[in-house]
Protein backbone atom coordinates (compact mmCIF):
# COMPACT_ATOMS: atom_id res chain seq x y z
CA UNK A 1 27.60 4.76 -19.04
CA UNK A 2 25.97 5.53 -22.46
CA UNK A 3 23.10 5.47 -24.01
CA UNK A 4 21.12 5.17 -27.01
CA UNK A 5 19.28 8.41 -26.31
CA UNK A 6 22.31 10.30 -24.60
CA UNK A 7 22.27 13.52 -25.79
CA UNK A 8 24.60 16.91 -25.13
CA UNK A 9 22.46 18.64 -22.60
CA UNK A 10 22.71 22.24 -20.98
CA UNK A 11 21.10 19.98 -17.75
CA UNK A 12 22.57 18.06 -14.87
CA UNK A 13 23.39 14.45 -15.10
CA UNK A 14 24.43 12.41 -11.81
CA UNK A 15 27.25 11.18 -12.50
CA UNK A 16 27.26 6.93 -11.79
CA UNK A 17 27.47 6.07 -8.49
CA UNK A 18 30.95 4.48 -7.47
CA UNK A 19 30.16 0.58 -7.17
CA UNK A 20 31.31 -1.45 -4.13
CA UNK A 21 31.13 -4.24 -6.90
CA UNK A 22 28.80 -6.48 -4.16
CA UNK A 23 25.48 -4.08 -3.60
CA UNK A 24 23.50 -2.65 -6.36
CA UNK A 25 23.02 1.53 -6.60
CA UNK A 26 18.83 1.39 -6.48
CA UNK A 27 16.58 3.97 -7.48
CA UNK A 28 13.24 4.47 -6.04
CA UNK A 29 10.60 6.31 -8.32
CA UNK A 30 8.15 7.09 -5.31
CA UNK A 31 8.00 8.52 -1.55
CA UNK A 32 4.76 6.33 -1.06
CA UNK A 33 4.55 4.20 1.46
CA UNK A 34 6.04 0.95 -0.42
CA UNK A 35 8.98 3.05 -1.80
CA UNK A 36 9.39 4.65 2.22
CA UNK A 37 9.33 1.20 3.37
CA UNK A 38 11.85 -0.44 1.02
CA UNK A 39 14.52 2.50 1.28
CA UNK A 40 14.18 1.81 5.37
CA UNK A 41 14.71 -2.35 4.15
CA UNK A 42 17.77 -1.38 1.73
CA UNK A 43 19.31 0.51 4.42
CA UNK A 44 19.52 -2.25 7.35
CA UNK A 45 20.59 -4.50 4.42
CA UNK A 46 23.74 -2.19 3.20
CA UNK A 47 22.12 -1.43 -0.36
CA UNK A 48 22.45 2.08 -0.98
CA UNK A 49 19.69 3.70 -2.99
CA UNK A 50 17.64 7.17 -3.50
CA UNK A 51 14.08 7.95 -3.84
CA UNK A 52 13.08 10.33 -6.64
CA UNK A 53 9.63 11.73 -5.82
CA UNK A 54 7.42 13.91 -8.43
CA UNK A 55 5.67 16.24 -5.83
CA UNK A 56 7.34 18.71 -4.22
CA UNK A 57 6.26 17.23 -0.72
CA UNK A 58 3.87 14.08 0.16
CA UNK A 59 1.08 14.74 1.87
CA UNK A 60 -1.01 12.34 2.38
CA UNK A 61 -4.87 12.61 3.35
CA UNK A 62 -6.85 11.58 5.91
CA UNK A 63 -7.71 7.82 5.17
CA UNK A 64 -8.00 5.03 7.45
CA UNK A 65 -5.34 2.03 7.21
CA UNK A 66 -5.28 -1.02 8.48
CA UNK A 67 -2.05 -3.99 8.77
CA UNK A 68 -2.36 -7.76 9.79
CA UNK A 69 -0.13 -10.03 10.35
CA UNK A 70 0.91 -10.44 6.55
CA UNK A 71 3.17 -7.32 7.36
CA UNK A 72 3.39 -6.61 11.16
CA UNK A 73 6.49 -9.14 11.81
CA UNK A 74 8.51 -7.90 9.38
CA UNK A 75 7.55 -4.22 11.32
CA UNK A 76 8.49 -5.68 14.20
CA UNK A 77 11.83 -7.00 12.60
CA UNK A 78 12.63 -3.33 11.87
CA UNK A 79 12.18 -2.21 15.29
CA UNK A 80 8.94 -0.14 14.56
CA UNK A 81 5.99 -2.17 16.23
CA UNK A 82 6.56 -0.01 19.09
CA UNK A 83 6.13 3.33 17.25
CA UNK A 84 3.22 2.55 15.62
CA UNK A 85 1.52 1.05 18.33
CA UNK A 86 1.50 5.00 19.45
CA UNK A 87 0.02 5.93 16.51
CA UNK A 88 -2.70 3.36 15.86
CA UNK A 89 -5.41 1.76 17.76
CA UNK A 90 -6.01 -2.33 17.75
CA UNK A 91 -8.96 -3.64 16.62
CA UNK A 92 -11.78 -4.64 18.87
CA UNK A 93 -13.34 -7.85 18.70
CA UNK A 94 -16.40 -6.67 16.71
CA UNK A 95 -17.10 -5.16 13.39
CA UNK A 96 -19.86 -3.74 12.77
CA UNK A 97 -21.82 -3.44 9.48
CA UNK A 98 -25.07 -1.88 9.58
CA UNK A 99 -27.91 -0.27 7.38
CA UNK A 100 -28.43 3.77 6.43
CA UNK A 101 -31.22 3.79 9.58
CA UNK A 102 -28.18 2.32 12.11
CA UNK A 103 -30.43 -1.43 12.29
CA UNK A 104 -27.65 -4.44 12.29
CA UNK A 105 -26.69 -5.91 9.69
CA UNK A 106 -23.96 -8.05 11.34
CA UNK A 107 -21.56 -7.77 14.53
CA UNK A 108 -18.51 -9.43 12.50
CA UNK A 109 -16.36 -11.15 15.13
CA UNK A 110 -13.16 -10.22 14.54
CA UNK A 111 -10.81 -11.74 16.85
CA UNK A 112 -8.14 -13.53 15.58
CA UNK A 113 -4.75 -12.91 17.77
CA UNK A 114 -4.58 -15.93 19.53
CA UNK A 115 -4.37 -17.75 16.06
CA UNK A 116 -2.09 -15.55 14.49
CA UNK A 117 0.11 -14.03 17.20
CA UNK A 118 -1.25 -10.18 16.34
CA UNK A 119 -4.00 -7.88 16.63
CA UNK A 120 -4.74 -5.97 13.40
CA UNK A 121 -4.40 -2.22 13.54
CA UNK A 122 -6.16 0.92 12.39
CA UNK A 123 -4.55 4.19 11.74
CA UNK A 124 -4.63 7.43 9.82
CA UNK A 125 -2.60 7.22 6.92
CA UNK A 126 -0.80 10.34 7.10
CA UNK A 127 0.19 9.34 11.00
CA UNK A 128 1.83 6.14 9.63
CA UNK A 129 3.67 7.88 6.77
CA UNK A 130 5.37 10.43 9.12
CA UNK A 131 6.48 7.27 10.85
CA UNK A 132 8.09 5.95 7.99
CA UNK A 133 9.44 9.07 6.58
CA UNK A 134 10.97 9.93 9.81
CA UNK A 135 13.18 6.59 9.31
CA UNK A 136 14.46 7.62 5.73
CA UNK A 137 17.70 10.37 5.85
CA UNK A 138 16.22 13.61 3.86
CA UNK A 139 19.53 13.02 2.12
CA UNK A 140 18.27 10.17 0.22
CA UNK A 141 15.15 11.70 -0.96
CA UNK A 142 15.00 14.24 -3.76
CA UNK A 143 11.77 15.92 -4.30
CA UNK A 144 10.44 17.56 -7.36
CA UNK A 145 11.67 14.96 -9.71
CA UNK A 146 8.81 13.72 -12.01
CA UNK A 147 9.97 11.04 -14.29
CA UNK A 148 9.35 11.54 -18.39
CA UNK A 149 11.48 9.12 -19.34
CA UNK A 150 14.10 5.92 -18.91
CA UNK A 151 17.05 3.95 -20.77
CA UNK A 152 18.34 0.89 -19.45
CA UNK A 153 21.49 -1.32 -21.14
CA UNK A 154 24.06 -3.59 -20.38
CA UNK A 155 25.77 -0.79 -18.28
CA UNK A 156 22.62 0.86 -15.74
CA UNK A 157 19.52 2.71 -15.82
CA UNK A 158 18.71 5.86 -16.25
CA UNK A 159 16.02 8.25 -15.66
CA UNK A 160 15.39 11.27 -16.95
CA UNK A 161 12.92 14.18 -15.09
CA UNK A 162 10.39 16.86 -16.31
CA UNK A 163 13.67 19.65 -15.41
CA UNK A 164 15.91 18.13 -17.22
CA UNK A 165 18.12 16.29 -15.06
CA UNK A 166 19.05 12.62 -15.86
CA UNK A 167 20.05 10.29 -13.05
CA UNK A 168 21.90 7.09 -13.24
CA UNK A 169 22.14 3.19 -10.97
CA UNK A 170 21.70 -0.35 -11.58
CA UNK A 171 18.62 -1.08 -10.89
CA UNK A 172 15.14 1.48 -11.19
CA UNK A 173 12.22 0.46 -8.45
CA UNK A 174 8.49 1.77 -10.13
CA UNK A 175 6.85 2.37 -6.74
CA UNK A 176 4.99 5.76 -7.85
CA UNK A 177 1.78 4.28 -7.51
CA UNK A 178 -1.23 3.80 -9.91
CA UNK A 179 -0.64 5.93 -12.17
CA UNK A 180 3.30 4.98 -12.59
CA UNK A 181 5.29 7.95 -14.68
CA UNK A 182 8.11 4.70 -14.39
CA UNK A 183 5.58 2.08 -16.00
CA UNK A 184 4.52 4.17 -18.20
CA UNK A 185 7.82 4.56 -19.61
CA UNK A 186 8.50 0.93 -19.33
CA UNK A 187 5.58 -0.40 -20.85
CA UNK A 188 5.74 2.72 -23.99
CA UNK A 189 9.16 0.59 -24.85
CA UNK A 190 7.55 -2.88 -24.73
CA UNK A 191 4.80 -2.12 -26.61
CA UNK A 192 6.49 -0.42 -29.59
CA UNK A 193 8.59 -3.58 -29.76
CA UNK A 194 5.34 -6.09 -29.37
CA UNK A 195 6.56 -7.20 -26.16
CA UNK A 196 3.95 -5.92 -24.04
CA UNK A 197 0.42 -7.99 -23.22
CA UNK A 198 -2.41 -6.50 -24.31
CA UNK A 199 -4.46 -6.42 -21.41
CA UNK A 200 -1.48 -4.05 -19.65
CA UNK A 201 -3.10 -1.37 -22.08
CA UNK A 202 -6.32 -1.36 -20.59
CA UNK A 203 -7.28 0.78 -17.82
CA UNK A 204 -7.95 0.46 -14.51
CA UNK A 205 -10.92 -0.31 -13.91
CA UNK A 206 -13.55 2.50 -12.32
CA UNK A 207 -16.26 0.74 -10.06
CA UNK A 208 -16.55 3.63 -7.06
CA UNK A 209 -16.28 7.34 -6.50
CA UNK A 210 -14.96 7.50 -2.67
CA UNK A 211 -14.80 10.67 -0.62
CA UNK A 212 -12.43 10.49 2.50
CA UNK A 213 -11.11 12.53 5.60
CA UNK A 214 -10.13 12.41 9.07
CA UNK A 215 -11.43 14.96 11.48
CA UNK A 216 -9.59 16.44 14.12
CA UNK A 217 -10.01 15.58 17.87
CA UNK A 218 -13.46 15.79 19.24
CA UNK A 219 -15.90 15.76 22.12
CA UNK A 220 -16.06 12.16 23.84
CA UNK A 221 -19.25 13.66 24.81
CA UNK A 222 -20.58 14.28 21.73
CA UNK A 223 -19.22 11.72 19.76
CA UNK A 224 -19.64 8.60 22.16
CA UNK A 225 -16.88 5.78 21.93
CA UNK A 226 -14.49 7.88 19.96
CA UNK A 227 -12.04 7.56 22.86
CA UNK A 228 -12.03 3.75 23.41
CA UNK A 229 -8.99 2.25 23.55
CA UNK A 230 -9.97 -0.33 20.93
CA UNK A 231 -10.49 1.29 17.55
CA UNK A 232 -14.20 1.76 17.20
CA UNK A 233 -15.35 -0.20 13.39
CA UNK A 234 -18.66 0.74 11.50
CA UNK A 235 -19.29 0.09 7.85
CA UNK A 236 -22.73 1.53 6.75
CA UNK A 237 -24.82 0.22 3.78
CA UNK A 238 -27.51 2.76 2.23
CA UNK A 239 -31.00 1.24 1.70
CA UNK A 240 -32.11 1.62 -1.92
CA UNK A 241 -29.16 4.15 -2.24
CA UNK A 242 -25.95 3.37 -4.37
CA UNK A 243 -23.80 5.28 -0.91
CA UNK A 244 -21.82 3.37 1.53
CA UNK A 245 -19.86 4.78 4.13
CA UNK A 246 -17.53 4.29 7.49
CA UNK A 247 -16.08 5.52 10.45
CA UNK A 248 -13.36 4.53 12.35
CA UNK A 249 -11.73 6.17 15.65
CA UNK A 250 -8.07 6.44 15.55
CA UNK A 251 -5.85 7.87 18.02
CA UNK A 252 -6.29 11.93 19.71
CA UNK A 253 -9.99 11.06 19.73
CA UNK A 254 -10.26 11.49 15.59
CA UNK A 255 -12.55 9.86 12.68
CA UNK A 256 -11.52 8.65 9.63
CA UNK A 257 -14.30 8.72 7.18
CA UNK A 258 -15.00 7.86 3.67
CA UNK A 259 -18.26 7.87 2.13
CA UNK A 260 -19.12 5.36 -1.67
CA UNK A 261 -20.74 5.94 -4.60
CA UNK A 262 -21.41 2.76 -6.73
CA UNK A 263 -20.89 3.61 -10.55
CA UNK A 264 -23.47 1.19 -12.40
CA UNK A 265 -21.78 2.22 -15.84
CA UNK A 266 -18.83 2.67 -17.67
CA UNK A 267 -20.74 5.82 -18.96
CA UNK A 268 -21.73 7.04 -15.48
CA UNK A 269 -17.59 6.81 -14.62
CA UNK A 270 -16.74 9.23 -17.20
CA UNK A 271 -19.44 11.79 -16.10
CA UNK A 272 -17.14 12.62 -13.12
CA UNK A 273 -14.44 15.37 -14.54
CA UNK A 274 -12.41 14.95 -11.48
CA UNK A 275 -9.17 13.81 -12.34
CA UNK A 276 -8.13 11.20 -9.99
CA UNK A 277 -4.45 11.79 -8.23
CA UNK A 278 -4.65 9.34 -5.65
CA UNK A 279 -6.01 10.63 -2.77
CA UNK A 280 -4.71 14.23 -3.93
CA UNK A 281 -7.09 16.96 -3.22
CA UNK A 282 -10.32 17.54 -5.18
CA UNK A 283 -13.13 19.66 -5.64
CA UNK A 284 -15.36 17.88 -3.07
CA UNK A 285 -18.53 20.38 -2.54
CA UNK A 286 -21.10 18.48 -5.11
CA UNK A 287 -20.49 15.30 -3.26
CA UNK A 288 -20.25 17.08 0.02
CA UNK A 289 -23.83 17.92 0.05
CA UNK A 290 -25.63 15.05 -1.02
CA UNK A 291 -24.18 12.70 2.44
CA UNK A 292 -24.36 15.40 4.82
CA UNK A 293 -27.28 13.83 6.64
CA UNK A 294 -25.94 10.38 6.05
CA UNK A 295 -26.25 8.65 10.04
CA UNK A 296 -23.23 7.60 11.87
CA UNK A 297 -22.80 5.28 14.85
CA UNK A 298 -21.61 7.88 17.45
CA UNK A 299 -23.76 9.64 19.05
CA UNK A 300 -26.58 12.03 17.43
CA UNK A 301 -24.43 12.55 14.45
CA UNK A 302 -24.07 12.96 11.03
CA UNK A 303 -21.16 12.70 7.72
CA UNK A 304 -22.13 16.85 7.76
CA UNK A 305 -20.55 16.84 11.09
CA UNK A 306 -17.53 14.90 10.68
CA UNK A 307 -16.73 16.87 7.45
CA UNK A 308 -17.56 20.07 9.22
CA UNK A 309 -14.76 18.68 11.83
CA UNK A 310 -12.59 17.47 9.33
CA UNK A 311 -9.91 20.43 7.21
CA UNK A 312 -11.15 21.58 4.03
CA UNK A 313 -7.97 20.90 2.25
CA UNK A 314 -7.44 17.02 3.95
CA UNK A 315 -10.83 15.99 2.58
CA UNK A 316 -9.92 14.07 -0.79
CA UNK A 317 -12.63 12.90 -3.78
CA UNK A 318 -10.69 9.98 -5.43
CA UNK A 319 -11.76 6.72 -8.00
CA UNK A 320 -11.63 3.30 -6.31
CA UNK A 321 -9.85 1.43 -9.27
CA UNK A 322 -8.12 -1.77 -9.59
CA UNK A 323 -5.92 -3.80 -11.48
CA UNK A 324 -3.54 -6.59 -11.71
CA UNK A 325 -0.76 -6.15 -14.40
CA UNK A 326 0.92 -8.90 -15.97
CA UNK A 327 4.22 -7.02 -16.55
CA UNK A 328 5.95 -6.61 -13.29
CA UNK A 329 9.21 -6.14 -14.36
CA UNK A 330 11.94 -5.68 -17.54
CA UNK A 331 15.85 -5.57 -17.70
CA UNK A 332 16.72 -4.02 -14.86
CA UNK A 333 13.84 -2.17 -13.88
CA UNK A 334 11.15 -3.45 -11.64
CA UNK A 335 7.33 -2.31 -10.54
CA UNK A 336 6.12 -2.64 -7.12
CA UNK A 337 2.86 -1.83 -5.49
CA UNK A 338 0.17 0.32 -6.74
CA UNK A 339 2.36 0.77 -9.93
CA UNK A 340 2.07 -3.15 -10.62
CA UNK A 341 -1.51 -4.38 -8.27
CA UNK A 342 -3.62 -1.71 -7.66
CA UNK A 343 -6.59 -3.46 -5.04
CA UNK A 344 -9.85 -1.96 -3.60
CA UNK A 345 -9.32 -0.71 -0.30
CA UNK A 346 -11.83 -3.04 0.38
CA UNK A 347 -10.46 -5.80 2.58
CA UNK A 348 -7.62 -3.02 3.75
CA UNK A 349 -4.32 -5.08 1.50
CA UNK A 350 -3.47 -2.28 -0.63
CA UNK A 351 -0.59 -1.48 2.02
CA UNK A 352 -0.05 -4.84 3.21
CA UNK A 353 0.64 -6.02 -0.72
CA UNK A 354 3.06 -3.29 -1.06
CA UNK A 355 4.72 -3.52 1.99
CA UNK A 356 5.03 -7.16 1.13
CA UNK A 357 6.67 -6.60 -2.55
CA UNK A 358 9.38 -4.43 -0.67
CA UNK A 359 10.26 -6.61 1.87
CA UNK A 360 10.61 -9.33 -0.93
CA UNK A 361 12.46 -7.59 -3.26
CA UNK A 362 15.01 -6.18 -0.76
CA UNK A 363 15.41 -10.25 0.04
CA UNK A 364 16.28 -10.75 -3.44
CA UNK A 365 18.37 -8.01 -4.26
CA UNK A 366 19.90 -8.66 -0.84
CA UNK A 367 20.58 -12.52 -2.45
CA UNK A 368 21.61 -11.17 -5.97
CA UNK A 369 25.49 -13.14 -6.67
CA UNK A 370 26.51 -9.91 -8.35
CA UNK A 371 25.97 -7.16 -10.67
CA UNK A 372 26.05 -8.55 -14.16
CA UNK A 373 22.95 -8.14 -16.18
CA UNK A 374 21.97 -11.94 -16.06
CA UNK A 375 21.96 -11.78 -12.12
CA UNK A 376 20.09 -8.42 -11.86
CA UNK A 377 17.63 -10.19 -14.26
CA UNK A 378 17.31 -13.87 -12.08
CA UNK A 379 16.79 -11.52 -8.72
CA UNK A 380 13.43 -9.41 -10.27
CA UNK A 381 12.57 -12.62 -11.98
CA UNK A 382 12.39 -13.94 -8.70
CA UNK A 383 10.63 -11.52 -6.95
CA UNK A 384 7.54 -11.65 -9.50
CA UNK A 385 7.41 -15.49 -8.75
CA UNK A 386 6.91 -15.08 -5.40
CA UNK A 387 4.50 -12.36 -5.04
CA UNK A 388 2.36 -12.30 -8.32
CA UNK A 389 0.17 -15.53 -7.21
CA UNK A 390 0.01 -14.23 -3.45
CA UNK A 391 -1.20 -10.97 -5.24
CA UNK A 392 -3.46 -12.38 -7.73
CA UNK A 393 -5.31 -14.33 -4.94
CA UNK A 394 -5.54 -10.63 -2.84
CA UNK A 395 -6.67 -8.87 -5.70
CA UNK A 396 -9.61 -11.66 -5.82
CA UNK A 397 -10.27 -11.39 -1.81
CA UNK A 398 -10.54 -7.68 -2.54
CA UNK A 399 -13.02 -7.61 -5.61
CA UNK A 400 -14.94 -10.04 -2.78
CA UNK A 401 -14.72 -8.10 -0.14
CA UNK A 402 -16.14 -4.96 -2.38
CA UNK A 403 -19.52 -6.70 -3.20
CA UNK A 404 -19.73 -7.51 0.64
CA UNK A 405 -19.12 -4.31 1.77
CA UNK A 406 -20.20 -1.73 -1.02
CA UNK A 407 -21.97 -3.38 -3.83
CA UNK A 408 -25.59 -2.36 -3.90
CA UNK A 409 -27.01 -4.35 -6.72
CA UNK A 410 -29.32 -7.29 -5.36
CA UNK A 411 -27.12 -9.98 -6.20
CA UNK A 412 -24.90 -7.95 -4.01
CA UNK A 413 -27.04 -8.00 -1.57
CA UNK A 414 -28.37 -11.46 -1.29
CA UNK A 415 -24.49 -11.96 -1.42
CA UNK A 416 -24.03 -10.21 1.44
CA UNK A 417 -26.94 -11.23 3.60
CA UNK A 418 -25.51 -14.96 2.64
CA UNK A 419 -22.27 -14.40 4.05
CA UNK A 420 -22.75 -12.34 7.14
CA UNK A 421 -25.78 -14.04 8.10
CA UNK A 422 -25.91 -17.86 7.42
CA UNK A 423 -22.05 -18.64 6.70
CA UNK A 424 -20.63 -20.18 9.97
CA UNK A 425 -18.66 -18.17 11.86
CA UNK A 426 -15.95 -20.72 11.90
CA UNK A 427 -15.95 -20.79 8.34
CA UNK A 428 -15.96 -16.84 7.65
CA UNK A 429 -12.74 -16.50 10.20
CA UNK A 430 -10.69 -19.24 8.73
CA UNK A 431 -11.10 -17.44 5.29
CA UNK A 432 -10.04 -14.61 7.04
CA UNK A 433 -6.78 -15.85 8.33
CA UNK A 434 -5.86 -17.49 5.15
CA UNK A 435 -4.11 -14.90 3.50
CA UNK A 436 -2.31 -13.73 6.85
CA UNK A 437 -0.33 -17.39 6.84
CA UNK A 438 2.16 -15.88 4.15
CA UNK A 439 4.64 -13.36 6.25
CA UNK A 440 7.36 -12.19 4.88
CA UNK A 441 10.32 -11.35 6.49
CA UNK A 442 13.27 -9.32 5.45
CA UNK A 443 16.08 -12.42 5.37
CA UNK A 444 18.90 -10.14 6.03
CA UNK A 445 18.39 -9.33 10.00
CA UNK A 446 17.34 -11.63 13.06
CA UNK A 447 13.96 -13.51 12.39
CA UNK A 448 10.97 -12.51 14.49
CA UNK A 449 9.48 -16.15 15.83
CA UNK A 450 6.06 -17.24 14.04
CA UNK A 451 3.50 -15.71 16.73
CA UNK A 452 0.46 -17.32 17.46
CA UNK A 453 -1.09 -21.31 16.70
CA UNK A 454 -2.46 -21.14 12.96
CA UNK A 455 0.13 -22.32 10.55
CA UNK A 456 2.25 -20.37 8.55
CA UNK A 457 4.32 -20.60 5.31
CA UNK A 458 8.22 -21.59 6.18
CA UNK A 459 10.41 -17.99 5.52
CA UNK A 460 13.38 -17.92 2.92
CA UNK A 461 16.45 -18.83 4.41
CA UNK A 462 19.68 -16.12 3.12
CA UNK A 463 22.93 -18.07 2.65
CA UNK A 464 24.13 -14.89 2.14
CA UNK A 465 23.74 -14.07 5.65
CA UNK A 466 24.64 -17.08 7.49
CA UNK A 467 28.05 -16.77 6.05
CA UNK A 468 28.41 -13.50 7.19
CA UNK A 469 26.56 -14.87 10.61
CA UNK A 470 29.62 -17.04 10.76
CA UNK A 471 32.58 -14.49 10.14
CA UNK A 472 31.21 -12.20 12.55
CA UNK A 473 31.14 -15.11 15.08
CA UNK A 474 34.92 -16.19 13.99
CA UNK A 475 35.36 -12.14 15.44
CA UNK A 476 33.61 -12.67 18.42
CA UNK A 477 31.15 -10.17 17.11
CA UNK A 478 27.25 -9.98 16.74
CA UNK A 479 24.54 -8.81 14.68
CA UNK A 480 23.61 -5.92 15.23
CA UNK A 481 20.19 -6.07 17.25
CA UNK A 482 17.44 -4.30 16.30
């Protein structure tokens, strides 16, 4: 395999991967959770690939997560409902949102299993990561390998890293998050041959400065209703203050916490030095001691004392930004996730989106008639179809959800007193159980039945696997359960 830009190098080049001349030889630029999460996909559908990752280990920080049922039966497909029930708490029937002083703003109900077959659940991120790292073979993951640089053709892809070495498949998966060392390389192409829109040169856009951690286990006694077995919700709105701030108990009797900062201005964005790395760690002390006395809902306690109980280095100063790109995907390389949709954590899809695109896109690689260009093309053509209006309507729910929860100008406000106040209740929950009718599952393994009464959008049906359904049952053989 050849290319344009193939030079004679003192460095190590992988060699092409031997072909089985049916699956495609993927390569994942990201150990995030959408890049974990479609190498564990790839695997149970026979696709070999490997996951290039640009730190030298992942370690994610303490923020909360949440899943719905947009993502949960395709979890449960994979055998791993079980594991993270151990490792997340379900959410109770109530949410609630309240002012700096702890007054009520709104008890949110937020039941909704009976309609859709699942309770959501809340976790630390770093407990669900381990979860899905554990599943990936340390084989398939090579570290240290920060992408400068890619060449695709009519033969592969190929990647080149910041030491040197080049690496070489069929088809190159962007999942390296917001700041995408694989899009960036992409779009750098496209745009010096006019192919690239111009709004994917813009930047994301910076609308909050957000502080997180988790703490580690604490007192019951001191800290009231951290040990329920339902996770304990609070979202808390400063009066005449441009803070917000949570807390949610997660399993061994923790916190996760994150405190807002509105940015009114363009201007007041780029007063904040900090370079954003995605919930990397950051000088935090500035920040640190103007919420300290900021109230929280258990007990007599304060933000001081859950970042007193919370590890220096775990506590993380990141932007909120978002954006939808237009360009998902080119040749034979594709984006997924943050890399293509970044979202406000907002109405907790950032995951669920991602977790989404790699369940899809392991459906159509899964589908893909064979390895020529034009059918590598057709499969990530496909994949964009599906998910970039499912997206674009999340990325709006989000940018909602935002004002609702951590806008603090007054049309924010009357906004919010509008919606959690005189909206019906019937009304607010059928909004929020219309994005969870859209579940993906992966096509290639046995279907988990639709859960719950509300409707739900039919599944994709693989050809590709009935036939093989049907020469396994000529054998007298099975699928293999999960």
């Amino acid at each position: 395999m050849m290319f344009e830009d193939d030079l004679p190098t003192k460095y190590p080049s992988q060699p092409p991967p031997a072909s089985d001349g049916k699956n495609p030889n993927v390569m994942i630029v990201g150990a995030g959770l959408a890049g974990l999460f479609l190498a564990i996909l790839l695997d149970r559908a026979g696709i070999p690939y490997q996951i290039f990752e640009r730190a030298r280990e992942v370690k994610p920080l303490g923020a909360v997560m949440s899943l719905n049922a947009g993502i949960l039966p395709a979890i449960e497909q994979l055998g791993l409902l079980e594991e993270l029930g151990k490792v997340s708490l379900k959410t109770g029937t109530t949410f609630n949102i309240l002012y700096g002083d702890m007054s009520v703003i709104a008890n949110l109900n937020t039941e909704v299993t009976e309609a859709v077959g699942y309770n959501n659940v809340i976790f630390a991120r770093p407990d669900f990561y381990e979860l899905l790292l554990s599943k990936v073979p340390r084989e398939n993951i090579h570290f240290n390998k920060k992408v400068t640089s890619l060449e695709q053709n009519q033969e592969g892809v190929m990647i080149r890293c910041a030491d040197g070495t080049t690496y070489h498949g069929d088809i190159l998966v962007g999942a390296d998050g917001a700041y995408s060392g694989v899009r960036q390389a992409l779009y750098k192409r496209l745009e010096k041959s006019g192919k690239l829109p111009s709004s994917d040169t813009n930047e994301l856009s910076k609308g909050f400065v957000c502080m997180v951690g988790t703490t580690t286990a604490l007192d019951p006694a001191k800290y009231p209703g951290v040990d329920d077995e339902l996770a304990n919700i609070n979202q808390i709105i400063g009066k005449k203050s441009n803070y917000c701030w949570s807390a949610f108990s997660v399993p061994g009797n923790r916190i996760c916490w994150n405190v807002i900062l509105q940015l009114a201005t363009v201007e007041e964005a780029s007063e904040h030095k900090f370079k954003n790395s995605e919930w990397g760690a950051d000088a935090s002390d500035p920040m640190i001691k103007g919420v300290r006395d900021f109230r929280i809902p258990f007990g007599n306690n304060t933000l001081g004392d859950l970042i007193d109980a919370t590890p220096m280095e775990s506590i993380s100063r990141v932007f909120l930004e978002d954006k939808l790109f237009e360009t998902w995907n080119q040749g034979r390389t594709v984006l997924i996730g943050d890399a293509c949709h970044k979202l406000l954590p907002s109405a907790g899809l950032g995951a669920v989106t991602g977790m989404q695109d790699a369940v899809v896109l392991a459906n159509c690689l899964y589908e893909m008639k064979g390895l020529e260009p034009e059918h590598i093309h057709a499969a990530l053509d496909q994949f964009k179809d599906e998910r970039f209006a499912k997206v674009k309507a999340q990325f709006a729910a989000s940018k909602t959800n935002a004002k609702l929860i951590y806008g603090q100008s007054m049309m924010e406000r009357i906004l919010r007193t509008v919606v959690f106040n005189w909206l019906p209740e019937s009304v607010r929950l059928k909004g929020n159980m219309k994005g969870v009718n859209y579940r993906p599952q992966a096509t290639f393994i046995p279907q988990i039945p639709v859960r719950g009464i509300g409707s739900v959008l039919p599944q994709m049906v693989s050809k590709r696997y009935q036939e093989e359904q049907a020469k396994l049952k000529a054998k007298g053989e099975s699928s293999v359960a999960v």
